[in-house]
Protein backbone atom coordinates (compact mmCIF):
# COMPACT_ATOMS: atom_id res chain seq x y z
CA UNK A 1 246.55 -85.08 25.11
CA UNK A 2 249.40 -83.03 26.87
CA UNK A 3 248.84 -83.23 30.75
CA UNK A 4 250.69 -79.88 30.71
CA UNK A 5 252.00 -77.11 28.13
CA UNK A 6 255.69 -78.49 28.98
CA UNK A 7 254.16 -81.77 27.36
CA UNK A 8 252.34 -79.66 25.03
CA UNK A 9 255.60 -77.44 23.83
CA UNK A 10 257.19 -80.81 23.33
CA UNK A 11 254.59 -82.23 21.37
CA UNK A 12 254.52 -79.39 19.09
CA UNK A 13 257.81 -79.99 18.45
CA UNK A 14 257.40 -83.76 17.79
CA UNK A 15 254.94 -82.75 15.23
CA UNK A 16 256.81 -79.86 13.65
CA UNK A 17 254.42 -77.33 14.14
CA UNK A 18 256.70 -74.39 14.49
CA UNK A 19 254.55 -71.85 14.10
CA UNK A 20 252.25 -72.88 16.64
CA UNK A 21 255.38 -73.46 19.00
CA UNK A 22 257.11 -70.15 18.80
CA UNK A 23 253.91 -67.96 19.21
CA UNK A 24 253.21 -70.34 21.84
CA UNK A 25 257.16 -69.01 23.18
CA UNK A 26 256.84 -65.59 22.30
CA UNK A 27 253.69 -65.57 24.74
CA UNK A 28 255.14 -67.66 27.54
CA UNK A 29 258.19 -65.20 27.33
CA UNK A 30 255.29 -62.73 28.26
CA UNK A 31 253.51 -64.22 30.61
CA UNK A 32 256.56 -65.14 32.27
CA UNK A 33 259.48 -63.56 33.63
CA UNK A 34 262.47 -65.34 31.67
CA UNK A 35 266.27 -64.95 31.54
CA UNK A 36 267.07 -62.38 28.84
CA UNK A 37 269.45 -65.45 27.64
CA UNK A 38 265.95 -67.85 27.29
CA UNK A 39 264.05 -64.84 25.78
CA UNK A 40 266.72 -64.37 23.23
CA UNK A 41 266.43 -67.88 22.43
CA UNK A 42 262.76 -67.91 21.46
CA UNK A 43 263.20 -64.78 19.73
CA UNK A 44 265.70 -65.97 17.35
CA UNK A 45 263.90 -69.12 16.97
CA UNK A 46 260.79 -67.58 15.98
CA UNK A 47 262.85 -65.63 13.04
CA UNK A 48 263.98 -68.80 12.22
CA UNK A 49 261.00 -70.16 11.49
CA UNK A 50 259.39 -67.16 9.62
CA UNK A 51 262.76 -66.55 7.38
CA UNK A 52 263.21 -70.59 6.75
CA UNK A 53 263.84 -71.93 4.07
CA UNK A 54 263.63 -75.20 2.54
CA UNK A 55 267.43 -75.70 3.23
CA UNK A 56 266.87 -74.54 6.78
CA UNK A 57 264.00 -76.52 7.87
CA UNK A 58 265.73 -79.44 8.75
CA UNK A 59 267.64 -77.38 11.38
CA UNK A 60 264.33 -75.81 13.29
CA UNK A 61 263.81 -79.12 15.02
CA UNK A 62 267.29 -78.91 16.69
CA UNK A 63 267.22 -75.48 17.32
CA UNK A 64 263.38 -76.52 19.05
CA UNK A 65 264.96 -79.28 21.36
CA UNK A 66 267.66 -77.14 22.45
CA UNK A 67 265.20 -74.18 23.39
CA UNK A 68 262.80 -76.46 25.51
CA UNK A 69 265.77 -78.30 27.06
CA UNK A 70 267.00 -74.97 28.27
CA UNK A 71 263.33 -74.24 29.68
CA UNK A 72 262.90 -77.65 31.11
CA UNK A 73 263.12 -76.59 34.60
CA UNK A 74 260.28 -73.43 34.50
CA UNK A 75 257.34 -74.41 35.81
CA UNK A 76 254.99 -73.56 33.26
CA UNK A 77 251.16 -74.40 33.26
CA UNK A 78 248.55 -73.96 31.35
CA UNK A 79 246.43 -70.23 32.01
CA UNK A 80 243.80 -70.97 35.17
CA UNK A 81 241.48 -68.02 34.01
CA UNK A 82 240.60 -68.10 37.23
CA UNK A 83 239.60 -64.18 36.99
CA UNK A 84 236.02 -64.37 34.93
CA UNK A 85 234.86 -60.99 36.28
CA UNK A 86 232.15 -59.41 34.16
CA UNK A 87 233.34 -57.39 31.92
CA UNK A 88 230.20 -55.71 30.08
CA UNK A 89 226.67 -55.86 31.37
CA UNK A 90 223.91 -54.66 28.45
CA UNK A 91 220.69 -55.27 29.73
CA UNK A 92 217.65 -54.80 27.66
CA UNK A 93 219.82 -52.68 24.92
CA UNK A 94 218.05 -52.02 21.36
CA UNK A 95 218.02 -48.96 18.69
CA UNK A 96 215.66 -48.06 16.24
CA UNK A 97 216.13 -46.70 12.82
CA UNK A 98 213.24 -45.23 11.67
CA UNK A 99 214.47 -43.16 8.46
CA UNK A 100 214.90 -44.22 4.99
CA UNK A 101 213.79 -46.36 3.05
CA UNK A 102 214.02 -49.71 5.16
CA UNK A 103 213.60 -48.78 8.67
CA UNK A 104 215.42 -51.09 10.80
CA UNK A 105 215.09 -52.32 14.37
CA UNK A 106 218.04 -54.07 16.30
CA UNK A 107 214.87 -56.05 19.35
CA UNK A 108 216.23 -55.13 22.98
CA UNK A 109 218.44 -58.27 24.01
CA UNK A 110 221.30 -59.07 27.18
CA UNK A 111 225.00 -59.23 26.60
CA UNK A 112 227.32 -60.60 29.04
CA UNK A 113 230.83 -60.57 28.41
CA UNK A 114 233.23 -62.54 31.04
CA UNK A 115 237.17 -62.57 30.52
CA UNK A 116 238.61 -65.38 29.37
CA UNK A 117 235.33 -65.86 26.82
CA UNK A 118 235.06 -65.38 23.25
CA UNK A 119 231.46 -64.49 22.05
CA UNK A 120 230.76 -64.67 18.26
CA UNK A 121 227.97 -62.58 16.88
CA UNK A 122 226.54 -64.57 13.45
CA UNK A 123 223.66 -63.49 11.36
CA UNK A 124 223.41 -62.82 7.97
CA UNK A 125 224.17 -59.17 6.56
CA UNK A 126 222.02 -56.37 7.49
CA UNK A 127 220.24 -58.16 10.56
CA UNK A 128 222.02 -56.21 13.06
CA UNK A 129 225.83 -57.87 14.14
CA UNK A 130 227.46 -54.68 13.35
CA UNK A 131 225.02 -52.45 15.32
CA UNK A 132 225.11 -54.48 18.62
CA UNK A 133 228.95 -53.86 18.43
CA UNK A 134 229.24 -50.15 18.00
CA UNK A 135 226.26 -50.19 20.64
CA UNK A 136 228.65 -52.09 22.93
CA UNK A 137 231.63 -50.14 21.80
CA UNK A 138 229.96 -46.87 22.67
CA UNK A 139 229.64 -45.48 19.11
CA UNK A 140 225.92 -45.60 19.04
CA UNK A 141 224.07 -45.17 22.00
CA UNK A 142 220.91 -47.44 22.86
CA UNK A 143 217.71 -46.03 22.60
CA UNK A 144 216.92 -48.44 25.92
CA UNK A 145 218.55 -50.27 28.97
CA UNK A 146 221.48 -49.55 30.49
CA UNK A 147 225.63 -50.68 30.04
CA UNK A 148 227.98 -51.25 32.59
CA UNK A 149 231.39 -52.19 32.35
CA UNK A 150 231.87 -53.89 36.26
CA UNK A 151 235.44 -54.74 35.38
CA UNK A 152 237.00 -52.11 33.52
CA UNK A 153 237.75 -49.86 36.97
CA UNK A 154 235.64 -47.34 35.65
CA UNK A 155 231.79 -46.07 36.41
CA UNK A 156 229.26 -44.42 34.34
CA UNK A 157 230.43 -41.18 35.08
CA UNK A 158 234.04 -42.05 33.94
CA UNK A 159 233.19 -42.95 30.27
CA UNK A 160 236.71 -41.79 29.25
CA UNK A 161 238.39 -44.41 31.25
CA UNK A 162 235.94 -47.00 30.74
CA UNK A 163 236.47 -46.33 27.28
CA UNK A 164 240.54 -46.48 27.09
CA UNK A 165 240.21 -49.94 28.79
CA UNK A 166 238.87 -51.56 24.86
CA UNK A 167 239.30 -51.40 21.61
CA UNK A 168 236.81 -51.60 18.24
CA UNK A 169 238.27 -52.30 15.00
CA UNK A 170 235.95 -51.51 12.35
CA UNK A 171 235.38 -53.79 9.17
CA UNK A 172 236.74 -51.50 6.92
CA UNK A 173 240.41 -50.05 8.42
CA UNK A 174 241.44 -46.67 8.47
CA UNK A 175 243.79 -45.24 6.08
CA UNK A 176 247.21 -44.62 7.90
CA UNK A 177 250.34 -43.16 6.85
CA UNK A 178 254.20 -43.93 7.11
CA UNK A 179 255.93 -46.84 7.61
CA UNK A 180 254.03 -49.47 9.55
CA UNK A 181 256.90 -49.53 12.25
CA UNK A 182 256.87 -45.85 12.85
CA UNK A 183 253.37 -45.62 12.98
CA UNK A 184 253.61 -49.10 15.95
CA UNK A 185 256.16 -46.53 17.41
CA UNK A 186 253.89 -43.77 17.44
CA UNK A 187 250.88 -45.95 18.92
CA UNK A 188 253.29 -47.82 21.65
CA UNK A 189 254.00 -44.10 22.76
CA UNK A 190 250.71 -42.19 23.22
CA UNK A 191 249.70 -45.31 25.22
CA UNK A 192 252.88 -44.73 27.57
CA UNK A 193 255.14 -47.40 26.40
CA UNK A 194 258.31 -45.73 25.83
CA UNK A 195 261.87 -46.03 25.43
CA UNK A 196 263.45 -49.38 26.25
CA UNK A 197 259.44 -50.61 26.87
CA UNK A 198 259.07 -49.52 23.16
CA UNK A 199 261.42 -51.59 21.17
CA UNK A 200 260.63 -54.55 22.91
CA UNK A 201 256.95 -54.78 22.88
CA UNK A 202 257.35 -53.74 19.08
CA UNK A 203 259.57 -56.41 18.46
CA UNK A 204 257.75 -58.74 20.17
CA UNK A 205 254.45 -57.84 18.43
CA UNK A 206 256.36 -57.69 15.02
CA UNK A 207 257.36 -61.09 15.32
CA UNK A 208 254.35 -62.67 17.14
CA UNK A 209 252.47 -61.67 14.39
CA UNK A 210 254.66 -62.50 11.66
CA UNK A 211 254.53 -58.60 10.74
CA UNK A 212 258.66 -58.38 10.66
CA UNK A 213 258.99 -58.51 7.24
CA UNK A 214 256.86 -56.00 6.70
CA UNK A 215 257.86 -53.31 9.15
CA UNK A 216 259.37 -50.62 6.44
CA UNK A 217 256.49 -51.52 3.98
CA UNK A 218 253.46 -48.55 3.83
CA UNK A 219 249.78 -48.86 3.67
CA UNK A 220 249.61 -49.23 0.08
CA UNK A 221 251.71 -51.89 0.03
CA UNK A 222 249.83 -54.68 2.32
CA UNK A 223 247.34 -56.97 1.55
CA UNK A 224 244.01 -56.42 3.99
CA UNK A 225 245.36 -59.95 5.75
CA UNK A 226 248.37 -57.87 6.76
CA UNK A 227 246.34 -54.38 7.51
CA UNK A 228 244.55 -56.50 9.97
CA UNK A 229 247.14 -57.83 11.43
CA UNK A 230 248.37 -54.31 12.33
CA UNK A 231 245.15 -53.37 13.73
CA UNK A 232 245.51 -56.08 15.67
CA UNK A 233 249.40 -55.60 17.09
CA UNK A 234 248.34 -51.93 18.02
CA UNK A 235 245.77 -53.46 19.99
CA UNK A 236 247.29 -56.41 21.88
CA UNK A 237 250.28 -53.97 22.38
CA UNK A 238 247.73 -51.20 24.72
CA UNK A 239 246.44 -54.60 26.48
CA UNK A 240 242.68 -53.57 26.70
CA UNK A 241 240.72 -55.81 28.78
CA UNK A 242 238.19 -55.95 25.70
CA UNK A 243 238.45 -56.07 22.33
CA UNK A 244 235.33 -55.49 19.93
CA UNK A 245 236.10 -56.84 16.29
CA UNK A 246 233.43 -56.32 13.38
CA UNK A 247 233.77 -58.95 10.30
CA UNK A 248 237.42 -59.32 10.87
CA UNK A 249 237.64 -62.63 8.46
CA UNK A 250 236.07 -61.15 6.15
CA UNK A 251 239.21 -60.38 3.31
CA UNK A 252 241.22 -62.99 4.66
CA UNK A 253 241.93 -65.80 2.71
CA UNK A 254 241.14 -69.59 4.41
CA UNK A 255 245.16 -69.91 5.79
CA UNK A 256 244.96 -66.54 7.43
CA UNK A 257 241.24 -67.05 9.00
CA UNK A 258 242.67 -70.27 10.50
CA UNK A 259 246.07 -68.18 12.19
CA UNK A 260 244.20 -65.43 12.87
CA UNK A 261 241.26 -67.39 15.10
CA UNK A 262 244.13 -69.70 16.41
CA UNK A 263 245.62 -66.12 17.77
CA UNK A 264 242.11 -64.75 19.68
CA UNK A 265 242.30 -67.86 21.19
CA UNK A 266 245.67 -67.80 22.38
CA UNK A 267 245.46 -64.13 23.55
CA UNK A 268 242.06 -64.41 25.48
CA UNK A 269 243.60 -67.31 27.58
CA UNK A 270 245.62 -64.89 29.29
CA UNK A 271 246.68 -65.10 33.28
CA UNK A 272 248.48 -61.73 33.13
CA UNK A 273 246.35 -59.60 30.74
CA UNK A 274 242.72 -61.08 31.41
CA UNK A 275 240.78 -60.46 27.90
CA UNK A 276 237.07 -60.93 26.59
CA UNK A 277 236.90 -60.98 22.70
CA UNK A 278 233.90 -60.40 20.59
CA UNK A 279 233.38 -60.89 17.02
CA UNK A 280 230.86 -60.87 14.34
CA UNK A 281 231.67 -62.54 11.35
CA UNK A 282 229.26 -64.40 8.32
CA UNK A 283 232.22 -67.22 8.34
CA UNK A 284 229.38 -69.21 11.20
CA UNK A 285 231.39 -72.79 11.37
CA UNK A 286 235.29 -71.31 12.16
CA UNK A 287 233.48 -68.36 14.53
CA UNK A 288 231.52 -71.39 16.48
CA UNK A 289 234.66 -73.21 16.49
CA UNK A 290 236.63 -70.96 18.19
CA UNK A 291 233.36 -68.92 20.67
CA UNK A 292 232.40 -69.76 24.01
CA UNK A 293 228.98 -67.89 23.36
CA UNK A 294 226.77 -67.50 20.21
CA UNK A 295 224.46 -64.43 19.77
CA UNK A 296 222.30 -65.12 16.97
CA UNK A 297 220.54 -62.10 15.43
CA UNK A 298 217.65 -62.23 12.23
CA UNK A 299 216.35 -59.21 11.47
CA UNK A 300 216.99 -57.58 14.14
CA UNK A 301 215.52 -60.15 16.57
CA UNK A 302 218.46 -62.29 18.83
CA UNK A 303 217.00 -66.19 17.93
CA UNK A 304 219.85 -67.64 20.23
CA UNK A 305 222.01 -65.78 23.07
CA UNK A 306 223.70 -68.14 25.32
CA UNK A 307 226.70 -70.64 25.51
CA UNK A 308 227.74 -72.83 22.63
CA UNK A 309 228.00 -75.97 23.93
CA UNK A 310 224.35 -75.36 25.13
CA UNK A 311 222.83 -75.18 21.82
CA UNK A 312 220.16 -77.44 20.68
CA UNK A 313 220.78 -79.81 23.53
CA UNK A 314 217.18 -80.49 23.90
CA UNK A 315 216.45 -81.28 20.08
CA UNK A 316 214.50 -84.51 18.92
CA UNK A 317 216.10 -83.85 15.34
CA UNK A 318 219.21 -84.03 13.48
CA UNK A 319 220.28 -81.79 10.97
CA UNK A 320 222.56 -82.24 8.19
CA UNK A 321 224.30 -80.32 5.55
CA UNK A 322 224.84 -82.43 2.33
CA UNK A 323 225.78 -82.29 -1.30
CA UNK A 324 226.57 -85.18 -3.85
CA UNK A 325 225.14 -86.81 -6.88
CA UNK A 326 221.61 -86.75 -5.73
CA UNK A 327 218.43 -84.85 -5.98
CA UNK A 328 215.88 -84.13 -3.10
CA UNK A 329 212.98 -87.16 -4.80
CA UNK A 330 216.29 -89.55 -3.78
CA UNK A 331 216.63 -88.44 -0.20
CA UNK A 332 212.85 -88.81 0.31
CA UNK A 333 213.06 -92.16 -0.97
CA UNK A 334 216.18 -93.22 0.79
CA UNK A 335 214.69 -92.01 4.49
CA UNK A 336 211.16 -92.77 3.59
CA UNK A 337 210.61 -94.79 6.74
CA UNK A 338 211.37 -91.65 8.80
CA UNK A 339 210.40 -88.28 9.08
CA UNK A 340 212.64 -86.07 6.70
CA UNK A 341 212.85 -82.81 5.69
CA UNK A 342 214.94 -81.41 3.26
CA UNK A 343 215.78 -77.78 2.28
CA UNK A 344 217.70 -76.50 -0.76
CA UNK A 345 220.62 -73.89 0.18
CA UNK A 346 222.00 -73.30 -3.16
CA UNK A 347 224.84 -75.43 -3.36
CA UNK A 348 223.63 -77.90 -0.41
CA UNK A 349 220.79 -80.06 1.09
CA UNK A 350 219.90 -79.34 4.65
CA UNK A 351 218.22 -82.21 5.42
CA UNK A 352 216.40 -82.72 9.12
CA UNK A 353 215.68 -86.19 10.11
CA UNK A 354 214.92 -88.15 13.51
CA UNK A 355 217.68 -87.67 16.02
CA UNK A 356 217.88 -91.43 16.05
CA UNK A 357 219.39 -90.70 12.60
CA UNK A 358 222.83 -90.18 13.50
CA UNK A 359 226.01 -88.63 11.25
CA UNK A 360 226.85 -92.35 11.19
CA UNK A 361 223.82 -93.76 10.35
CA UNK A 362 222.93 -91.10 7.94
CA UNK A 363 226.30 -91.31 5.56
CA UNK A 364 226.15 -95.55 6.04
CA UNK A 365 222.53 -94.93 4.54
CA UNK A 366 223.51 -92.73 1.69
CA UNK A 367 226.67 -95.40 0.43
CA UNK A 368 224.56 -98.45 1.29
CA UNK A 369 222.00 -96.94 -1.53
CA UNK A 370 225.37 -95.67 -3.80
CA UNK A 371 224.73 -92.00 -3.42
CA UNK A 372 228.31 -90.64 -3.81
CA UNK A 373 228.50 -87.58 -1.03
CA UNK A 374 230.79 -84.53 -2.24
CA UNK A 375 230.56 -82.63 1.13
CA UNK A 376 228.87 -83.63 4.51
CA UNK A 377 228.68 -81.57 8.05
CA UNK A 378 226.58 -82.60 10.71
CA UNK A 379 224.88 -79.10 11.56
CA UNK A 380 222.54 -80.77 14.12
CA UNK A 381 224.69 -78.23 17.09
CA UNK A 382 225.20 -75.71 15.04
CA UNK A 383 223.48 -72.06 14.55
CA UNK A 384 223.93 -72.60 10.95
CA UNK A 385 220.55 -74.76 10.86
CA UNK A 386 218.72 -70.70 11.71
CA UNK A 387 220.02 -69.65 8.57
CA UNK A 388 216.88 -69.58 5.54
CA UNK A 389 216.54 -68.58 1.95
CA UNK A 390 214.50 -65.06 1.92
CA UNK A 391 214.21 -65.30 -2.14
């Protein structure tokens, strides 16, 4: 593993991941202050790689070595996130909905949100991810508790301030009109980035995001990946100290989730513009893989609200996630000598056994008795072992 990100740019390089390496650039040139003659450099190397072709490739990994030879001497390290100040503090929050035909109660719960974090909301739909949000995002208010925003220079009397200091993009995107540069003109300027600020934190959010190619292109004309992606470059461009995103993988395809998640990750490890993210999302294995807390809502009721890692520490089971040529009479009969259970999902077993049953032990049991396995995930740390069949 690189021992710092000059090792780490140069690794990228060894590897060819360009894409990785010149967002990785583009944010250094950021979060540091560069000669214009560097900065130039990683700009035109990033439009390399997005305009390459399969002539050109060959030449990105000299035009690479050239741009980290000329950087060689900044010292560069990796972001300390030494600020984790507390951004949001919901105590005891709920809301009731107690019209229609399905009355609906999101259970009072906590929410801490710390910069440098990324919290993932998972659930299934209807069980209350997108109300916690627009309760945290101010668009519904909570029928108990109290929320304070300690780091967002702002008190409860201040609510416009507090409130221009994050952002909530909805699942479903608002319409918007013109060109997508001259509407990322229009934003960067109502938020006080003009003139000479302007073009370059449009052209560095253009090509950060990949969105160059698309600046004269209208609403109409880009996919939801790309509408996203706008959403998102008006955001990082204000800089809010929190950003509130509801189902945000939800019309990307699995190359985009991947890039996009790779980017929250990149953005929220921020020295200059601290940043706490929170998303909700039904996609539970690449929103664990990326959060540093887990909020787990059914029906309203928050089963698991704390750190990751933490999860199902304690168990005495394991849990797996299994399909092949098998049925459920074959499992019992393979693991008869333990305790097993074994749920159908649909499409998969989820099959709980003794936590002396590793992952190991588990597949060298299934091919020892010639059960060809299709799929396999070891589930045993993972939320996705609170998720049930209702029907």
């Amino acid at each position: 593993m690189p021992v710092n990100l000059q090792d780490e740019l140069h690794t990228l390089a060894d590897q060819g991941d360009y894409s990785q390496l010149s967002r990785k650039l583009l944010d250094i040139s950021i979060e540091y202050n560069l000669d214009e003659t560097v900065e130039k450099q990683i700009y035109n190397f990033r439009k390399s790689y997005l305009y390459a072709t399969d002539e050109s490739k060959p030449v990105l990994n000299k035009e690479a070595k050239a741009l980290l030879n000329s950087i060689k001497e900044v010292p560069f390290s990796y972001p300390q996130n030494n600020n984790s100040a507390l951004v949001c503090d919901a105590q005891n929050i709920s809301k009731h909905f107690i019209n229609g035909r399905s009355p609906f109660v999101l259970k009072p719960l906590n929410v801490q949100l710390k910069f440098g974090q990324i919290t993932g909301i998972v659930g299934e739909n209807g069980n209350g991810k997108t109300t916690l949000l627009r309760i945290l995002a101010g668009e519904l208010s909570s029928d108990t508790g109290h929320i304070a925003y300690p780091a967002l220079n702002g008190d409860d009397t201040n609510w416009y301030h507090v409130k221009s200091e994050f952002v909530f993009i909805p699942q479903r995107i608002p319409r918007w009109y013109g060109s997508l540069l001259d509407n990322l003109r229009f934003f960067a300027s109502i938020h006080g980035i003009k003139n000479v600020e302007n073009n370059k934190q449009i052209e560095y959010i253009l090509f950060r995001l990949g969105l160059d190619k698309f600046r004269d292109l209208k609403w109409s004309e880009l996919s939801g990946g790309y509408r996203l992606r706008f959403e998102l470059a008006k955001t990082i461009m204000r800089r809010p100290k929190l950003i509130l995103l509801d189902e945000p993988l939800a019309n990307l395809d699995i190359n985009a989730q991947q890039l996009f998640l790779q980017d929250l990750t990149f953005f929220v490890k921020s020295d200059k513009f601290p940043l706490s993210i929170v998303l909700s999302s039904q996609q539970l294995h690449e929103v664990e893989s990326i959060s540093d807390n887990i909020i787990f809502i059914k029906q309203g009721e928050t089963i698991y609200n704390g750190n990751q890692n933490a999860f199902a520490t304690e168990r005495v089971t394991n849990t797996f996630e299994v399909a092949g040529s098998f049925n459920r009479e074959q499992l019992q009969q393979i693991f008869v000598s333990y305790s097993v259970k074994i749920e159908d999902s649909g499409t998969t077993s989820v099959v709980t056994v003794d936590k002396e049953i590793t992952n190991d032990v588990f597949l060298q049991t299934m091919l020892s008795n010639k059960i060809t396995v299709s799929y396999f995930r070891d589930i045993s740390t993972s939320t996705r072992k609170l998720f049930h069949k209702d029907i």
